[in-house]
Protein backbone atom coordinates (compact mmCIF):
# COMPACT_ATOMS: atom_id res chain seq x y z
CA UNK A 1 -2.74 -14.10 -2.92
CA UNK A 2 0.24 -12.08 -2.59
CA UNK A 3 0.27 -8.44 -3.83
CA UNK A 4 2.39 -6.11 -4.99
CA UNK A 5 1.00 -2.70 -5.87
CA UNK A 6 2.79 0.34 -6.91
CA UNK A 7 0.30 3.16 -5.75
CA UNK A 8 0.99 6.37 -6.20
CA UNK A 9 -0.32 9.39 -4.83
CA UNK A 10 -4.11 8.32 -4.34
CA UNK A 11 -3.54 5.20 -2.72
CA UNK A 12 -7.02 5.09 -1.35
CA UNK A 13 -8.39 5.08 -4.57
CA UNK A 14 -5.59 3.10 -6.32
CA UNK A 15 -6.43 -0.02 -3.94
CA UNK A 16 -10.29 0.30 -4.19
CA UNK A 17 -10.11 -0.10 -8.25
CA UNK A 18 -7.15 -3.02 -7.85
CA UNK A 19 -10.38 -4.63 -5.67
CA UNK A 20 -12.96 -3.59 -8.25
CA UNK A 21 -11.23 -4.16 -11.33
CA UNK A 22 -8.03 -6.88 -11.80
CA UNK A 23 -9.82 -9.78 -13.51
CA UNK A 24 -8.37 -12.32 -10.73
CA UNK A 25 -10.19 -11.43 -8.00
CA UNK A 26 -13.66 -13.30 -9.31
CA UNK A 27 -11.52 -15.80 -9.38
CA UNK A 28 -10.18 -15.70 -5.72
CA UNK A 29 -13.48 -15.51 -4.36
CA UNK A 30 -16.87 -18.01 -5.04
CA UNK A 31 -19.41 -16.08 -6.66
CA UNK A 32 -21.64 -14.70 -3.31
CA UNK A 33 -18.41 -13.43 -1.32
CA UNK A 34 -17.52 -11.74 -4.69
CA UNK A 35 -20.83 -9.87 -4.98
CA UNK A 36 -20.31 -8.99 -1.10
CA UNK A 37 -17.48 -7.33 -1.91
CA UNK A 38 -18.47 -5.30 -4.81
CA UNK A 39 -21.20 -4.39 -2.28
CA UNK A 40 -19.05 -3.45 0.15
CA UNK A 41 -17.08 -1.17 -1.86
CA UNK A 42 -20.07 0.57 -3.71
CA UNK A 43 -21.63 1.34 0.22
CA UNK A 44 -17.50 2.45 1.61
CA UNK A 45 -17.46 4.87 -1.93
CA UNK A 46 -20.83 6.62 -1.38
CA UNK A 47 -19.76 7.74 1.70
CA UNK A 48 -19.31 11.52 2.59
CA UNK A 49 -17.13 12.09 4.83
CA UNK A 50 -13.37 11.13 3.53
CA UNK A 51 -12.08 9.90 6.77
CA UNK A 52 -14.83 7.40 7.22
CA UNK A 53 -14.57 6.39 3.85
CA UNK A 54 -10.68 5.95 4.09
CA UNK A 55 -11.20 4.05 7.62
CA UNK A 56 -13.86 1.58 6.20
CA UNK A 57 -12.16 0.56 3.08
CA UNK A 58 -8.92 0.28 5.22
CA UNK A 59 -11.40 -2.40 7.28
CA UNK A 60 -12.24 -3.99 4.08
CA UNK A 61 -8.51 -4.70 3.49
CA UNK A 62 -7.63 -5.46 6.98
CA UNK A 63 -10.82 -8.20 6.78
CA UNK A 64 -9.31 -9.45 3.54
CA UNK A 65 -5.72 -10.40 5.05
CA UNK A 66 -7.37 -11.38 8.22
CA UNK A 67 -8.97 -14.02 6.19
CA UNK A 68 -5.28 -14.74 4.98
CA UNK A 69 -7.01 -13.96 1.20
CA UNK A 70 -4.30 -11.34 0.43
CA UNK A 71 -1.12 -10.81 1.88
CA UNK A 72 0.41 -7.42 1.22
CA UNK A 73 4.50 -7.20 -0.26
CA UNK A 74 6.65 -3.90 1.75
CA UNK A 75 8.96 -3.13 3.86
CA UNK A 76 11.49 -3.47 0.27
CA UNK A 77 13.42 -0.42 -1.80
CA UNK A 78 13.91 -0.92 -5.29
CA UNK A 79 17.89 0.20 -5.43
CA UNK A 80 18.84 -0.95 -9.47
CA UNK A 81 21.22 1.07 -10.88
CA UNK A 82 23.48 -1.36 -13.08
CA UNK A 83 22.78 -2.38 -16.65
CA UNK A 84 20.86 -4.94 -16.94
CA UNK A 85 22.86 -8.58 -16.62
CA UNK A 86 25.18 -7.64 -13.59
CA UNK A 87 25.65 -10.06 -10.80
CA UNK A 88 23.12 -12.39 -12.22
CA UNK A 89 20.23 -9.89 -12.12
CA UNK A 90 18.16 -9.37 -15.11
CA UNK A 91 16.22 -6.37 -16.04
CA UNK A 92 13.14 -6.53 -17.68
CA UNK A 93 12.86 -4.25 -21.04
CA UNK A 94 10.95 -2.43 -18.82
CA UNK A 95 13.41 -1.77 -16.10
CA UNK A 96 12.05 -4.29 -13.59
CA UNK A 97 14.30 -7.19 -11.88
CA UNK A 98 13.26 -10.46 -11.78
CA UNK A 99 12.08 -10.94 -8.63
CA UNK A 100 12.43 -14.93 -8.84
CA UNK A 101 16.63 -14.25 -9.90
CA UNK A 102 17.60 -11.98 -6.71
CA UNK A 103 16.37 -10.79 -3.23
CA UNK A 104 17.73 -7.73 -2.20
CA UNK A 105 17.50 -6.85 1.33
CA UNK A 106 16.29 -2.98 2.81
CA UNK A 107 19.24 -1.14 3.43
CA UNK A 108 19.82 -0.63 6.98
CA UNK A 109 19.24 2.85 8.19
């Protein structure tokens, strides 16, 4: 699975609830590794000290593209500022692009 997550400014917790609560993941997983997870997470979230925490869910993700299960999107700039329609690329009524109409490189810096 590929994944694209905006985050935020608790990314920690943003990515432990995208694990715990988008309805695909039962799906990804057969029904034991699931409930391993879930376990997981509940033992990484009762732990005191923030830094361990942080480190052991960051283990939990680095186990999860290990096993090639996710593969994480980045490294890309969102840089849209033309109605929507020009040079072939659509916005969304949202104000997203569709991803499958363009590929726009990172600027180089």
């Amino acid at each position: 699975m590929m994944g694209d997550r905006l985050i935020g400014e608790a990314p920690e917790y943003t990515l432990e609830q995208w694990l715990r609560c988008d309805p695909l993941w039962p799906h990804v997983f057969d029904a034991p590794a699931y409930a391993h997870l879930q376990s997981t997470l509940d033992a990484v979230q009762v732990m005191p000290d923030e830094e361990n925490r942080f480190n052991a869910l960051k283990a939990v993700f680095s186990q999860l593209m290990a096993d090639a299960t996710l593969t994480p999107l980045f490294n890309y700039h969102y840089r849209i500022s033309a109605p929507p329609g020009v040079n072939g690329v659509r916005l969304t009524p949202r104000g997203w692009f569709e991803f499958t109409e363009a590929w726009l490189p990172a600027p180089s810096q």
